[in-house]
Protein backbone atom coordinates (compact mmCIF):
# COMPACT_ATOMS: atom_id res chain seq x y z
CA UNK A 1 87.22 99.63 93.28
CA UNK A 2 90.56 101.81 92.93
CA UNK A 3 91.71 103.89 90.17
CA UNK A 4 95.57 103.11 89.60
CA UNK A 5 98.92 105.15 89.07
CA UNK A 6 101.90 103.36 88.92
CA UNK A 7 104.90 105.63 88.56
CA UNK A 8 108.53 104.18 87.33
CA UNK A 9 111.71 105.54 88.45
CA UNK A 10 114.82 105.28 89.92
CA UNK A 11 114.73 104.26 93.37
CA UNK A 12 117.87 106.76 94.47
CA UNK A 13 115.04 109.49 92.93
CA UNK A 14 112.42 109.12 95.34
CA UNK A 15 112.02 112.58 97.44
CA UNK A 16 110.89 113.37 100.89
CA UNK A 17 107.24 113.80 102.02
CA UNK A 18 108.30 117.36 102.50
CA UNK A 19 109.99 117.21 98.51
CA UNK A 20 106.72 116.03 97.26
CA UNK A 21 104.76 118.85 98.97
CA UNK A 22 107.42 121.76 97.74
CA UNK A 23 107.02 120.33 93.81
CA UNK A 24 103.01 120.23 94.41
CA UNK A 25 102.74 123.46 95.62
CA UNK A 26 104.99 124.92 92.88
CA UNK A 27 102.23 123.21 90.97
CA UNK A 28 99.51 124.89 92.20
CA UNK A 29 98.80 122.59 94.70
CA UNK A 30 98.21 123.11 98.62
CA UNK A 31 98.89 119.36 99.06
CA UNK A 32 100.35 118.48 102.82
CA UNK A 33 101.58 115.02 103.54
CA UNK A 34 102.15 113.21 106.67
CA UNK A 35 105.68 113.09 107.82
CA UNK A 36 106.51 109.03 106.36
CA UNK A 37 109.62 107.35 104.84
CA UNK A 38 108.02 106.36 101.70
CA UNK A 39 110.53 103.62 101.08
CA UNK A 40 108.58 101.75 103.54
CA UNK A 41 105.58 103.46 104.15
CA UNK A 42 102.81 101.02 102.63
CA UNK A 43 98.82 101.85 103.08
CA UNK A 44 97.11 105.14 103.87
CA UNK A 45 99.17 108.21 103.48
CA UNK A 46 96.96 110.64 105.23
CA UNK A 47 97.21 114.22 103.34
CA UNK A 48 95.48 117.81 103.19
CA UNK A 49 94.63 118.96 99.99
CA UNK A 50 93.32 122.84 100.22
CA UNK A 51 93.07 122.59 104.04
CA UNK A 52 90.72 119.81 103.49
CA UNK A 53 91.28 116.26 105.28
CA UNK A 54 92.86 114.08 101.61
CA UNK A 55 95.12 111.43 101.31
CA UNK A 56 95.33 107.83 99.41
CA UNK A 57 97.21 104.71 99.25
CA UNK A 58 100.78 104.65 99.33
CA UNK A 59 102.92 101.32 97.89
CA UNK A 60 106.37 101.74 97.14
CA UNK A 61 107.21 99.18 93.96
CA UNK A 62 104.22 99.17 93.22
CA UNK A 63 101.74 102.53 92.82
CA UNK A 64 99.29 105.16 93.94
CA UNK A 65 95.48 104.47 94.10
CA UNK A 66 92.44 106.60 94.59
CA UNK A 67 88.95 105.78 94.96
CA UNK A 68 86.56 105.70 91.35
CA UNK A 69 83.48 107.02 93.65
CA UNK A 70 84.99 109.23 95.87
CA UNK A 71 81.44 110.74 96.79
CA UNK A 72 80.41 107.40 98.25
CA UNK A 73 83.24 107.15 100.99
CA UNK A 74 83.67 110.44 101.67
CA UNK A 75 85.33 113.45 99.65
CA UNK A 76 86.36 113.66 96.33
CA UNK A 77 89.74 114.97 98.03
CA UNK A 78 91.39 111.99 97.98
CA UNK A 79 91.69 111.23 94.68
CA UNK A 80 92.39 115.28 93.95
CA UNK A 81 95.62 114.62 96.07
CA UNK A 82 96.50 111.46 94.98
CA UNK A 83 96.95 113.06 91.32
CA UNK A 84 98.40 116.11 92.50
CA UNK A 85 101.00 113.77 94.61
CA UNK A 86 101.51 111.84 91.10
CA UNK A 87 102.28 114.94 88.93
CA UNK A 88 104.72 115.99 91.48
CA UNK A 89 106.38 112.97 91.48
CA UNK A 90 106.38 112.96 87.78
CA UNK A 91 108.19 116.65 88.17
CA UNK A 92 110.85 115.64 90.65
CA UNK A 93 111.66 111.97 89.60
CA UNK A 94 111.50 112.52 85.42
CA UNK A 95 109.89 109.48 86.27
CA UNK A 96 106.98 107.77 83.70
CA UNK A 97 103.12 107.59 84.87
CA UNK A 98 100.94 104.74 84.11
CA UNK A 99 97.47 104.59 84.38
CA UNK A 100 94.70 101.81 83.80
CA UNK A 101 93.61 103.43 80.87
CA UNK A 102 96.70 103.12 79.16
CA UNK A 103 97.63 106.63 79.45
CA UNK A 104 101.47 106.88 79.49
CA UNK A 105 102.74 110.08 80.89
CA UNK A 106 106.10 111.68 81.14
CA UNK A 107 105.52 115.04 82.11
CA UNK A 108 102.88 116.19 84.99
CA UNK A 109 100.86 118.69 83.25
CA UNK A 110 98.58 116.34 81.61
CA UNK A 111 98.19 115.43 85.65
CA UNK A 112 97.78 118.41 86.42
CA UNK A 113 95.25 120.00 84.04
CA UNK A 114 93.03 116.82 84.70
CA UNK A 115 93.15 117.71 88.24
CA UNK A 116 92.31 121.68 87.96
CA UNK A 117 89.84 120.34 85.82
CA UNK A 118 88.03 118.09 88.65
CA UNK A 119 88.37 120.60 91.26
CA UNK A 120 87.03 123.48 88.51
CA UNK A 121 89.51 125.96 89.50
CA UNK A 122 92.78 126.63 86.97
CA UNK A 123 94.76 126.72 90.36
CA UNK A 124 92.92 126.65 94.02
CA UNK A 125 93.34 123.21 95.03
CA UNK A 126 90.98 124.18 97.55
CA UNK A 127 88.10 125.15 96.39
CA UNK A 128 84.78 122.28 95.83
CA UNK A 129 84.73 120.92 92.35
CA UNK A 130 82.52 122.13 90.18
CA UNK A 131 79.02 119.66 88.59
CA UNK A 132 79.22 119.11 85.27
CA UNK A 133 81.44 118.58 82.55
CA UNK A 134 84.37 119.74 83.99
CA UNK A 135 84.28 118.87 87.40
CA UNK A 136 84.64 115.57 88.97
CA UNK A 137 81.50 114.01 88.11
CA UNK A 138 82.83 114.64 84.26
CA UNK A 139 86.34 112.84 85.36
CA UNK A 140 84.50 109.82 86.81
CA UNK A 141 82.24 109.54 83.79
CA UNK A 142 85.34 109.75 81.43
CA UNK A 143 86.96 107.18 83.25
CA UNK A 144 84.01 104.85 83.01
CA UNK A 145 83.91 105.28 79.62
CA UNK A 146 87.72 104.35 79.61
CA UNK A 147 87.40 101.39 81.68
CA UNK A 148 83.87 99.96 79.57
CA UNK A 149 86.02 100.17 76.75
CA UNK A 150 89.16 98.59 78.14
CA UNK A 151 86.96 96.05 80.36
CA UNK A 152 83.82 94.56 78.19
């Protein structure tokens, strides 16, 4: 199962790998894409988030998905990157985030906060997330919640 973030704007807005990574970083994000047209890119989009190995689906028209359980194929990464590569296209596009839990997003600090948050640093990408509450086992249980509510 995928989380998903579908982000609407104009087509003539949509930046550059190398775009994406500038607005990240001035983020607080050390998020590094693989060279790709996204027009047409469609699948993986392989990614380092923090130096570590990241990425996560790529569909242009349609949106950006993560893994829920990120621990059980690999490294929480992924999805860290994927948000971080959302909020910076929320930054550069003015574009509008949805997400399945009916979250509807306009600016990427909400984005962003969630993903200091899961990585339990207030700005080192890089760093392992921290247990608890506020680190990426908190995210996943908040989005259960979201999802038992949304999804009887």
């Amino acid at each position: 199962m995928s989380i998903s973030q579908s982000i609407a704007f104009r087509r003539r807005d949509l930046p550059t790998t190398s775009a994406l990574e500038a607005a990240a970083r001035g983020l607080g994000f050390d998020l590094t894409l693989d060279p790709a047209d996204l027009s047409t890119h469609s699948g993986f989009l392989p990614a380092t988030l923090g130096g570590r190995p990241a990425g996560f689906e790529w569909f242009p028209g349609e949106s950006i998905h993560h893994p829920e359980h990120a621990g059980a194929i690999g490294d929480e990464t992924e999805g860290q990157s994927a948000m971080a590569c959302a909020a910076a296209m929320l930054r550069l596009t003015r574009g509008v985030c949805f997400d399945e839990d009916g979250k509807v997003l306009t600016t990427p600090e909400p984005l962003v906060e969630e993903v200091r948050a899961w990585i339990g640093t207030s700005g080192d990408a890089g760093r392992r997330p921290a247990s608890g509450k506020r680190g990426w086992r908190g995210l996943l249980n908040r989005l259960r919640r979201s999802l038992e509510e949304v999804v009887p």
